[in-house]
N, C-alpha and C. Protein backbone atom coordinates (compact mmCIF):
# COMPACT_ATOMS: atom_id res chain seq x y z
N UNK A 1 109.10 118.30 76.42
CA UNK A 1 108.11 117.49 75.73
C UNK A 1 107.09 118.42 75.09
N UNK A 2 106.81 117.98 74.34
CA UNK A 2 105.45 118.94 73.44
C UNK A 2 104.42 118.03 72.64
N UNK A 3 103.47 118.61 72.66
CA UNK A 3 102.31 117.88 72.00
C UNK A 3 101.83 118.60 71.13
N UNK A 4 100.46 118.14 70.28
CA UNK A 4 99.82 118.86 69.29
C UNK A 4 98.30 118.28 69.88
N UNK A 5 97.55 119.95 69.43
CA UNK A 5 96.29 119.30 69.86
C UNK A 5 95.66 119.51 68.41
N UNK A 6 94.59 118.86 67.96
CA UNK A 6 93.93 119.44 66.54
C UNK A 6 92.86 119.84 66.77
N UNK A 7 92.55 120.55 66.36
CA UNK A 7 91.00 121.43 66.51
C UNK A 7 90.45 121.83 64.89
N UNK A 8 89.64 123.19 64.74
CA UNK A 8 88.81 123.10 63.49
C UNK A 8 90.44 123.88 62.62
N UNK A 9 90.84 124.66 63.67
CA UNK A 9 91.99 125.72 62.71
C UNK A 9 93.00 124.84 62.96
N UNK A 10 94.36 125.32 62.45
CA UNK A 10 96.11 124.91 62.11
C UNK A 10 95.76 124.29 64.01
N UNK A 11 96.85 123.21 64.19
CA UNK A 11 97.38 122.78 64.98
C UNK A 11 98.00 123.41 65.75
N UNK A 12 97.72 123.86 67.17
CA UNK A 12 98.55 124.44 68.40
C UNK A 12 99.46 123.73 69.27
N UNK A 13 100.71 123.97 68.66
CA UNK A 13 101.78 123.58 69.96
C UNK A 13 101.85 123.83 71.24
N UNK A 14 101.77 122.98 71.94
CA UNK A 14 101.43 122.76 73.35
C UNK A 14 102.87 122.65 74.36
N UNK A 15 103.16 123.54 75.44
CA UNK A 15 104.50 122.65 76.39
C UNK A 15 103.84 121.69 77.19
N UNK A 16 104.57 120.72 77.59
CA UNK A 16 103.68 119.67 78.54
C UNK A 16 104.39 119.54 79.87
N UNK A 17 103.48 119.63 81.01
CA UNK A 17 104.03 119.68 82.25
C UNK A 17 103.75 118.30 82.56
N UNK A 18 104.29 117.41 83.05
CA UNK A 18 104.40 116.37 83.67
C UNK A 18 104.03 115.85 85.35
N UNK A 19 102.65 115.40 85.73
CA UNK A 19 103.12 115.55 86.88
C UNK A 19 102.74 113.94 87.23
N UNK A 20 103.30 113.83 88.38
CA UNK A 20 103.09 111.91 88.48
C UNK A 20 102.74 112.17 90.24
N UNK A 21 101.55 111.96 90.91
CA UNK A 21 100.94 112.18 91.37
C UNK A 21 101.64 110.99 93.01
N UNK A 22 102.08 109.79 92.66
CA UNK A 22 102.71 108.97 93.45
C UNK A 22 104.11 108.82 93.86
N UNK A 23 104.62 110.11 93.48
CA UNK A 23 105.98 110.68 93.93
C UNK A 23 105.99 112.07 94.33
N UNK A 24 106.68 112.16 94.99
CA UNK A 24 107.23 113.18 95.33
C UNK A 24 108.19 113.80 94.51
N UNK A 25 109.61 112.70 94.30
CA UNK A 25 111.08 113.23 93.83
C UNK A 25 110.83 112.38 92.47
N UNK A 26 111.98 112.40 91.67
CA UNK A 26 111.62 111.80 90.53
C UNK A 26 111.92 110.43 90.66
N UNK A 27 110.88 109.40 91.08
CA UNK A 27 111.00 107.91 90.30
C UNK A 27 111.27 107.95 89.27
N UNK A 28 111.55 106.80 89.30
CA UNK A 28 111.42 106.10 87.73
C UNK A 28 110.11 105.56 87.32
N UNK A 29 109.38 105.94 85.90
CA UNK A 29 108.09 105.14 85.58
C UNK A 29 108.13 103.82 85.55
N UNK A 30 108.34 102.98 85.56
CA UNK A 30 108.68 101.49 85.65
C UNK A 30 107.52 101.06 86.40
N UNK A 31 107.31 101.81 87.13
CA UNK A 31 105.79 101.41 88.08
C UNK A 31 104.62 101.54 88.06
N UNK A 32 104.49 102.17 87.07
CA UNK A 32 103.34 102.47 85.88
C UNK A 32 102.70 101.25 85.12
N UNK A 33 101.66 101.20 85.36
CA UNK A 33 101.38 99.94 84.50
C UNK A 33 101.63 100.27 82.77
N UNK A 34 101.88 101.42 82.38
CA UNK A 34 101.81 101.86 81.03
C UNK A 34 103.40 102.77 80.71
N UNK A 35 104.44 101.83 81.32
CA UNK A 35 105.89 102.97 81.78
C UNK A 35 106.35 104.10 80.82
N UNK A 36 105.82 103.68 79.29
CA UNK A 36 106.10 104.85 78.43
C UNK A 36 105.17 106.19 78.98
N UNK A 37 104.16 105.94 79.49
CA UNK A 37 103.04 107.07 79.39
C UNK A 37 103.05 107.45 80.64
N UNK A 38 103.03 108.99 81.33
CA UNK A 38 102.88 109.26 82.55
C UNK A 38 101.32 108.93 83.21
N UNK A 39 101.05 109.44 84.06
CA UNK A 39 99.68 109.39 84.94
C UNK A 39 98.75 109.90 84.32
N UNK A 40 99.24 111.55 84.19
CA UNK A 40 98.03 112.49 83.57
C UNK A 40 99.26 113.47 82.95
N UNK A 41 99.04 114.47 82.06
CA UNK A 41 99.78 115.36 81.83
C UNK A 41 98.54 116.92 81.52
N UNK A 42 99.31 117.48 82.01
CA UNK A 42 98.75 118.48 82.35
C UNK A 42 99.65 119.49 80.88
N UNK A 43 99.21 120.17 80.15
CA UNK A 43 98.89 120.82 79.20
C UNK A 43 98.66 121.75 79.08
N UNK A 44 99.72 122.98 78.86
CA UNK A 44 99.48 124.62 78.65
C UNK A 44 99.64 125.25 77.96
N UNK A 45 98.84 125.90 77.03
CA UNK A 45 99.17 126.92 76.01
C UNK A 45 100.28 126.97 75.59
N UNK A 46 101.15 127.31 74.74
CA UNK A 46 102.32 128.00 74.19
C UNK A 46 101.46 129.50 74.19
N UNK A 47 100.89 129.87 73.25
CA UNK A 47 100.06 131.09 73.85
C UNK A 47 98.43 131.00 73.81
N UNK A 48 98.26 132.54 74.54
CA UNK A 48 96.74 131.90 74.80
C UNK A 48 96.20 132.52 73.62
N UNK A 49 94.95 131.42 73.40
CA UNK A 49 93.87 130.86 72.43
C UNK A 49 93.31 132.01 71.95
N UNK A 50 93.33 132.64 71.04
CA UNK A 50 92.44 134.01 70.41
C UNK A 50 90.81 133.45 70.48
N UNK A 51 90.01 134.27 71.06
CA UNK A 51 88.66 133.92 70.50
C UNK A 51 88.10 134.32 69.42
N UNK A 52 87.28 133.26 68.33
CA UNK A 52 86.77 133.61 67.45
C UNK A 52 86.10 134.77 67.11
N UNK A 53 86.27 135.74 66.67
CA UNK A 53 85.13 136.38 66.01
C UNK A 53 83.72 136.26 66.05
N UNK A 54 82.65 136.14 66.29
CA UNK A 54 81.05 135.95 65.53
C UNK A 54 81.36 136.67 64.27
N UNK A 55 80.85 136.10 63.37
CA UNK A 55 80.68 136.63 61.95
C UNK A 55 79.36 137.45 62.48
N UNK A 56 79.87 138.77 61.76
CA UNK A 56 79.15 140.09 62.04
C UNK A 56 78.27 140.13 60.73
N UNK A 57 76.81 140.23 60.37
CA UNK A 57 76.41 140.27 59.21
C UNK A 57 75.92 141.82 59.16
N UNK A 58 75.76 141.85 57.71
CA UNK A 58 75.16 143.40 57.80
C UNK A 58 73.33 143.57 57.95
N UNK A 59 73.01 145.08 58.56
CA UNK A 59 71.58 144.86 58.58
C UNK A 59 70.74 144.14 57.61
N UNK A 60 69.50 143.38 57.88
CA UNK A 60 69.05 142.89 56.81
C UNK A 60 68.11 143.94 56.34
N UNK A 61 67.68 144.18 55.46
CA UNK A 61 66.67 145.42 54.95
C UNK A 61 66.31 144.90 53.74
N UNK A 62 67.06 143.54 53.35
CA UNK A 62 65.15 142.54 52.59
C UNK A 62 65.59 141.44 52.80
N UNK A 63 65.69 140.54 51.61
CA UNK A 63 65.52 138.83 51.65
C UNK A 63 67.00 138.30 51.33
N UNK A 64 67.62 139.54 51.01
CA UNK A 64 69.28 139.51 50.52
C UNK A 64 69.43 139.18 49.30
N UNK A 65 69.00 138.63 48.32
CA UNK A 65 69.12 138.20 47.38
C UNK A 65 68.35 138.83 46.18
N UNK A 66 68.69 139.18 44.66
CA UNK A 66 67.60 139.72 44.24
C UNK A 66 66.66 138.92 43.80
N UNK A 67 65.57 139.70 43.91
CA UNK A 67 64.28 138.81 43.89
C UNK A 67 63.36 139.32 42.58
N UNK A 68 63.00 137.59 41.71
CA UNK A 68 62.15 137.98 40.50
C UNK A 68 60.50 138.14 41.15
N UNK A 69 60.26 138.20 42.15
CA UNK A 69 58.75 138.33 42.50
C UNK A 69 59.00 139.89 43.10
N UNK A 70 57.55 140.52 42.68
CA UNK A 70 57.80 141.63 42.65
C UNK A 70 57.01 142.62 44.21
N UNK A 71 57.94 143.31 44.84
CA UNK A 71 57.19 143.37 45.99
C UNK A 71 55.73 144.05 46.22
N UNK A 72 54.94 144.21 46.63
CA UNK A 72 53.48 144.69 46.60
C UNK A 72 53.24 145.44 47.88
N UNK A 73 52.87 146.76 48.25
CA UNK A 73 52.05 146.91 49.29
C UNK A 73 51.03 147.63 49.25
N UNK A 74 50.11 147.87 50.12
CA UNK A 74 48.87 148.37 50.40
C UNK A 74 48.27 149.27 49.51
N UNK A 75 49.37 149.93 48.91
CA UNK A 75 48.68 151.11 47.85
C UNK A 75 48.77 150.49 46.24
N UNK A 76 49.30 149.08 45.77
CA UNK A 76 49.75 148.54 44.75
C UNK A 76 48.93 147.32 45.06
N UNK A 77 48.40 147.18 45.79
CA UNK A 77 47.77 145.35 46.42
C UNK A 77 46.09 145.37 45.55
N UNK A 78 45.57 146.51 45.26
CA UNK A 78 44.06 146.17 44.84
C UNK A 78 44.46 146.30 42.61
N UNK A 79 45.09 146.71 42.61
CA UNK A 79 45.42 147.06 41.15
C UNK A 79 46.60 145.34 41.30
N UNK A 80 47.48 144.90 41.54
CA UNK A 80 48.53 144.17 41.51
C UNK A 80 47.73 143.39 41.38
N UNK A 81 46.94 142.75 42.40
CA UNK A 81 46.38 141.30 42.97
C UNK A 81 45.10 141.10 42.31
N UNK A 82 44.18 142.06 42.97
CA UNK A 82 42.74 141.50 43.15
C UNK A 82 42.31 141.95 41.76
N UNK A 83 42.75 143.12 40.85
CA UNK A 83 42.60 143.04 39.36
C UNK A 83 43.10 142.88 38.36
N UNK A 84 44.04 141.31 39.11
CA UNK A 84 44.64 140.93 37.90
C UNK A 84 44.26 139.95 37.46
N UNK A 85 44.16 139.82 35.84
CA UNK A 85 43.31 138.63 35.15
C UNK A 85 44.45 137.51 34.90
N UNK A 86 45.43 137.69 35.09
CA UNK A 86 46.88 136.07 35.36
C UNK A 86 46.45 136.14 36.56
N UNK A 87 46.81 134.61 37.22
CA UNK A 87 46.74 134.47 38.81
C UNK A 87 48.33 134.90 39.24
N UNK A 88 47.68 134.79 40.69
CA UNK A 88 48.67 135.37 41.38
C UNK A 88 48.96 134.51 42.48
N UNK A 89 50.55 134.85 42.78
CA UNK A 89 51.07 133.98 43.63
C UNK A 89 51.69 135.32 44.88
N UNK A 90 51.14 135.24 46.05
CA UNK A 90 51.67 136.14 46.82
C UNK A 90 52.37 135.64 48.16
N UNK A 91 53.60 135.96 48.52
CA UNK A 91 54.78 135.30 49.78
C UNK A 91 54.45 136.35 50.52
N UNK A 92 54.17 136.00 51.61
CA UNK A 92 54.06 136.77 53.19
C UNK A 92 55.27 136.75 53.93
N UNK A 93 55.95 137.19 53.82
CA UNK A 93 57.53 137.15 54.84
C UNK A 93 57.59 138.46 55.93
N UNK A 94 58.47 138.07 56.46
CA UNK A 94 59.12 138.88 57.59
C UNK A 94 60.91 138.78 57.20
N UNK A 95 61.21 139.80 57.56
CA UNK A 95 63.23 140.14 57.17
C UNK A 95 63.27 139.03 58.49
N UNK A 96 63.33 139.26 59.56
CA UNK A 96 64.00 138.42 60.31
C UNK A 96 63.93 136.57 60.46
N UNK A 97 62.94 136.52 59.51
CA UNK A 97 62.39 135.00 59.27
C UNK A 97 63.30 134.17 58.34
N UNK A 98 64.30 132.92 59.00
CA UNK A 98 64.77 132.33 58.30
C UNK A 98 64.04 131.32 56.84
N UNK A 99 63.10 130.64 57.80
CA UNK A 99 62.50 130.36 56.76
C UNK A 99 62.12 130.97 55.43
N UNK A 100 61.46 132.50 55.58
CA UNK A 100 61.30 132.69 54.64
C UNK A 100 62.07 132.92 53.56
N UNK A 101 63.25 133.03 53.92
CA UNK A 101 64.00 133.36 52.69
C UNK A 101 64.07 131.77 52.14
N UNK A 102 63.90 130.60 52.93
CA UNK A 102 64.17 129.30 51.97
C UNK A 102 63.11 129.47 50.87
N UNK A 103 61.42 129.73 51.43
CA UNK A 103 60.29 129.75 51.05
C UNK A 103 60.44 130.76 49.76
N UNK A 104 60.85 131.66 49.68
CA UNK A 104 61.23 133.44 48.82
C UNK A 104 61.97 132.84 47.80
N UNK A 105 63.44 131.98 47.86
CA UNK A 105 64.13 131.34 46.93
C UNK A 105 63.58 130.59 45.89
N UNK A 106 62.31 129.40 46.38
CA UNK A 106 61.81 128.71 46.09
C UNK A 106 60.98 129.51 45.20
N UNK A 107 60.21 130.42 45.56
CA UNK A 107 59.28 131.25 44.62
C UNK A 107 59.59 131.91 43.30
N UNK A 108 61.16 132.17 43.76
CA UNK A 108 61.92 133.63 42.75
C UNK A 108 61.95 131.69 41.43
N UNK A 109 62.33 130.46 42.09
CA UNK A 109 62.48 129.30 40.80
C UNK A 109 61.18 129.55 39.93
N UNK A 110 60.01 129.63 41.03
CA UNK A 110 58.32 129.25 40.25
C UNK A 110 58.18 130.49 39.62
N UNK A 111 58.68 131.26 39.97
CA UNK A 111 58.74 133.00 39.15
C UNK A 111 59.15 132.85 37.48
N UNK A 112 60.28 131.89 37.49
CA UNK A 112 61.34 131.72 36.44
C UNK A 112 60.29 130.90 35.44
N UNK A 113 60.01 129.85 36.07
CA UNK A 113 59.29 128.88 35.50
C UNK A 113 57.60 129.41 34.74
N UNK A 114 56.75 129.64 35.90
CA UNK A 114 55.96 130.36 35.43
C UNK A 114 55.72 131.17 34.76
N UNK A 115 57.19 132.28 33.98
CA UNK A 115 56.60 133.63 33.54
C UNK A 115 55.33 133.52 33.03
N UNK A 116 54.41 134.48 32.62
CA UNK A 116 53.47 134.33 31.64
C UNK A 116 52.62 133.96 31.87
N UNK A 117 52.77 132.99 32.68
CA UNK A 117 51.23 132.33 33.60
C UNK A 117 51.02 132.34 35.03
N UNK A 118 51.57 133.06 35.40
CA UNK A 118 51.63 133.23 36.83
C UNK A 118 52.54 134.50 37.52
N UNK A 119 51.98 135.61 38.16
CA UNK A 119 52.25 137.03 38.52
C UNK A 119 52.93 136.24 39.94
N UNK A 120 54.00 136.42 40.39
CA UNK A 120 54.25 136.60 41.93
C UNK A 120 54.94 137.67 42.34
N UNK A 121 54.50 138.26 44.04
CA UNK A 121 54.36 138.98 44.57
C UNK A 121 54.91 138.61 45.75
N UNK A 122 55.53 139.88 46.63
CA UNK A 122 55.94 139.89 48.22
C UNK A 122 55.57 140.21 48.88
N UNK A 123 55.06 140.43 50.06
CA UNK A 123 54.73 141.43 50.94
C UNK A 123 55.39 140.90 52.23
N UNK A 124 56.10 142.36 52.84
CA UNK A 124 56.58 142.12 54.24
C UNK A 124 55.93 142.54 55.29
N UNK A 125 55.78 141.84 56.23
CA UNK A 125 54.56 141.49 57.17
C UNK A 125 54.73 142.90 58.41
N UNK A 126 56.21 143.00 58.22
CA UNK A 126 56.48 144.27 59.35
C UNK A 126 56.18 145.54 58.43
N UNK A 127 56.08 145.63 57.40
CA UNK A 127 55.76 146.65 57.05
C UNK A 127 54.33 147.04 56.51
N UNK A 128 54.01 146.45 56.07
CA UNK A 128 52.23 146.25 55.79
C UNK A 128 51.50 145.51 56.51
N UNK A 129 51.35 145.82 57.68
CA UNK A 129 50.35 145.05 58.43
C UNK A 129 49.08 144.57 58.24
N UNK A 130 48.75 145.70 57.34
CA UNK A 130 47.66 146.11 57.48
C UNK A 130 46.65 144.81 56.17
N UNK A 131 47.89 144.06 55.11
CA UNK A 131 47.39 143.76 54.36
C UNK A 131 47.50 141.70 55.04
N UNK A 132 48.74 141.74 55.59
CA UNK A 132 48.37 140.52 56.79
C UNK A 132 47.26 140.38 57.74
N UNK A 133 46.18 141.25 58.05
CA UNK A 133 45.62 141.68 59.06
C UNK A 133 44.34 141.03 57.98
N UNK A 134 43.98 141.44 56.64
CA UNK A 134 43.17 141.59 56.04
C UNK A 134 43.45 139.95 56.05
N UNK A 135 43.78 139.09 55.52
CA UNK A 135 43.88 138.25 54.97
C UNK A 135 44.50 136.89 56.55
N UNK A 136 44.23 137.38 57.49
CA UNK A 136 44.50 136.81 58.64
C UNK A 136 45.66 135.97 58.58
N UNK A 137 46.86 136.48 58.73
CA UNK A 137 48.04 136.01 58.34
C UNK A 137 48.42 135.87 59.75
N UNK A 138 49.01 134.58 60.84
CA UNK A 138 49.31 134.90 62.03
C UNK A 138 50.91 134.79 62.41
N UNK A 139 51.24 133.47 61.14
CA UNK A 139 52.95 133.20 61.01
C UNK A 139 53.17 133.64 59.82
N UNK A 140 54.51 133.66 59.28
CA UNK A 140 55.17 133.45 57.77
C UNK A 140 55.78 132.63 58.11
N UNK A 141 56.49 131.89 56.74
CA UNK A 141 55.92 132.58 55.44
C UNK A 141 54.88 131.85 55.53
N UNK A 142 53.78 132.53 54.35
CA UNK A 142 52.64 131.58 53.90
C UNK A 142 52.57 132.60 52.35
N UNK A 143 52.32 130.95 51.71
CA UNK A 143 52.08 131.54 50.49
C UNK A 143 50.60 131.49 50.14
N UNK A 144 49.59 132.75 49.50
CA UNK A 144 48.55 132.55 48.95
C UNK A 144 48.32 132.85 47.78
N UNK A 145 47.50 132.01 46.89
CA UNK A 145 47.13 131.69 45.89
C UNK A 145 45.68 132.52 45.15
N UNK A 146 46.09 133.48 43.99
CA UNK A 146 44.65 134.15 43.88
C UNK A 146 43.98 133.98 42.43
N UNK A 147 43.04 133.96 42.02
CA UNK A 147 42.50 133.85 40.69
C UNK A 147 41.54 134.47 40.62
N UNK A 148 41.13 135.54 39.25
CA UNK A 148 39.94 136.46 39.48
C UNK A 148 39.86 137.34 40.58
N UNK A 149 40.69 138.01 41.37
CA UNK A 149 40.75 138.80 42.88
C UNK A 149 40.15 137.41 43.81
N UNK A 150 39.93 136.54 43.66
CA UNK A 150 39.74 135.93 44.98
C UNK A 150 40.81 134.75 45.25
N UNK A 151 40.46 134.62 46.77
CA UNK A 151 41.58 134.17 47.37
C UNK A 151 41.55 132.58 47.13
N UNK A 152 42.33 131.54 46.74
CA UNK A 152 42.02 130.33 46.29
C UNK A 152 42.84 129.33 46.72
N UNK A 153 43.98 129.13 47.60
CA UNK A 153 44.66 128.49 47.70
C UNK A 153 45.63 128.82 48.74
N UNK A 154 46.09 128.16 49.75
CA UNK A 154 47.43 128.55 50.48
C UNK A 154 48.29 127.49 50.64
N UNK A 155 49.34 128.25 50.79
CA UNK A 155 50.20 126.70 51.60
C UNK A 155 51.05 127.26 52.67
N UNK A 156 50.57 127.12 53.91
CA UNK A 156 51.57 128.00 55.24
C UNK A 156 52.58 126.99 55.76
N UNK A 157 53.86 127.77 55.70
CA UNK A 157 54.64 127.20 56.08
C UNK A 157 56.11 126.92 55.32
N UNK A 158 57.25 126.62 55.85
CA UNK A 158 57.85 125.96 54.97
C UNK A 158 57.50 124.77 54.26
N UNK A 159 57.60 124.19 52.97
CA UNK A 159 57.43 123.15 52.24
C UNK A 159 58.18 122.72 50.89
N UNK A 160 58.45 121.76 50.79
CA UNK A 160 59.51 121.43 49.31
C UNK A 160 58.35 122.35 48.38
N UNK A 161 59.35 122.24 47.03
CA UNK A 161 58.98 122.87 46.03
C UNK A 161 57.52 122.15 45.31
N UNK A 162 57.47 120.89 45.73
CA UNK A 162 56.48 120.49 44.75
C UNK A 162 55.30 120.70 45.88
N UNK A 163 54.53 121.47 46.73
CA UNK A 163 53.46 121.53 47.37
C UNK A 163 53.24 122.74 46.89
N UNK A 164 54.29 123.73 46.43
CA UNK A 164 53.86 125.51 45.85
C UNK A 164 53.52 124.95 43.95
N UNK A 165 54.45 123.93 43.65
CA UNK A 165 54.02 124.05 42.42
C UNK A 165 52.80 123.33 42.22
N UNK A 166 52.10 122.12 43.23
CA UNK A 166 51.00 121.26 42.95
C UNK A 166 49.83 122.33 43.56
N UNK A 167 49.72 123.75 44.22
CA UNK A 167 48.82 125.04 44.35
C UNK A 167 48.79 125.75 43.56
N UNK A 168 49.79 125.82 42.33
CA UNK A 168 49.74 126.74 41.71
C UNK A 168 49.01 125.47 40.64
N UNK A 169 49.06 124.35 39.93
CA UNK A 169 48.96 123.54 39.27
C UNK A 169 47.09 123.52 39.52
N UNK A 170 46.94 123.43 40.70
CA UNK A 170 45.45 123.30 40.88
C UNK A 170 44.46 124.74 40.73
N UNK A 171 45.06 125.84 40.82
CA UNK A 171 44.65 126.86 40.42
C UNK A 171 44.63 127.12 38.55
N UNK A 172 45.70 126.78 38.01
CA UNK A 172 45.90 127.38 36.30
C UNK A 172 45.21 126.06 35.69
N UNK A 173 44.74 125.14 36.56
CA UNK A 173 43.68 123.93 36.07
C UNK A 173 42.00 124.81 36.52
N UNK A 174 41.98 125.50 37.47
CA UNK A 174 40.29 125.55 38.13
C UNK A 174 39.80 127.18 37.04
């Protein structure tokens, strides 16, 4: 006898051991309330089950994707940001932060959209501390919002697209 079991991959052929628990020698099923079907069947490999893999990714060493916002740190942050006469849109991330890469995606769209009226910027939180520290950054992502070097706007957290574009909307209005 053989069975099939289905799972996510191809179908594994199964041998099936039979055992009927109210005999000893072989009855006949007839006494079964269900006579086609045994008791229980017990079920063994044809061979044994390979384990999956984990998909192995490679180190991350940025956001993976290329990115139209341009990255900024500590020695580029007072010339980039605070003296620039377009506002500025700056993403606080961390590499190991899922979110941020949803948050980073979302930005590289307002990047596209904005050219011309709006500068955006990256900074990674493990590597510039020093400019999270300034600006009391405690999670990522968070995005902040600047006009004239000062600081004008945030939105921390993940959030749909229209809460980064209705911060940036209230800034290129003030």
């Amino acid at each position: 006898m053989a069975s099939f079991s289905l799972t996510s991959s191809s179908p594994t052929l199964h041998k099936a051991t039979i055992i009927d628990p109210s005999s000893s020698s072989s009855s006949s099923s007839s006494s079964h309330a269900f006579p086609h079907r045994p008791p229980f069947v017990l079920r063994m490999p044809h061979q044994p089950r390979r384990l999956q893999t984990p998909l192995v990714l490679p180190k991350i060493q940025s956001l993976r994707h290329k990115t139209r916002a341009t990255p900024v740190t500590k020695d580029l942050w007072d010339n980039s940001i605070l003296k620039s006469e377009t506002p500025v849109l700056v993403i606080f991330y961390a590499n190991w932060c899922g979110p941020c890469r949803m948050v980073h995606r979302i930005i590289d769209e307002i990047a596209t959209e904005y050219a011309g009226k709006l500068k955006c910027f990256i900074v990674n939180t493990d590597t510039d501390m020093q400019i999270a520290e300034d600006y009391e950054i405690k999670a990522v992502p968070v995005v902040l919002m600047f006009k004239n070097g000062e600081k004008c706007d945030s939105v921390i957290g993940t959030m749909p697209k229209e809460f980064y574009v209705a911060a940036i909307e209230r800034v290129l209005k003030s």
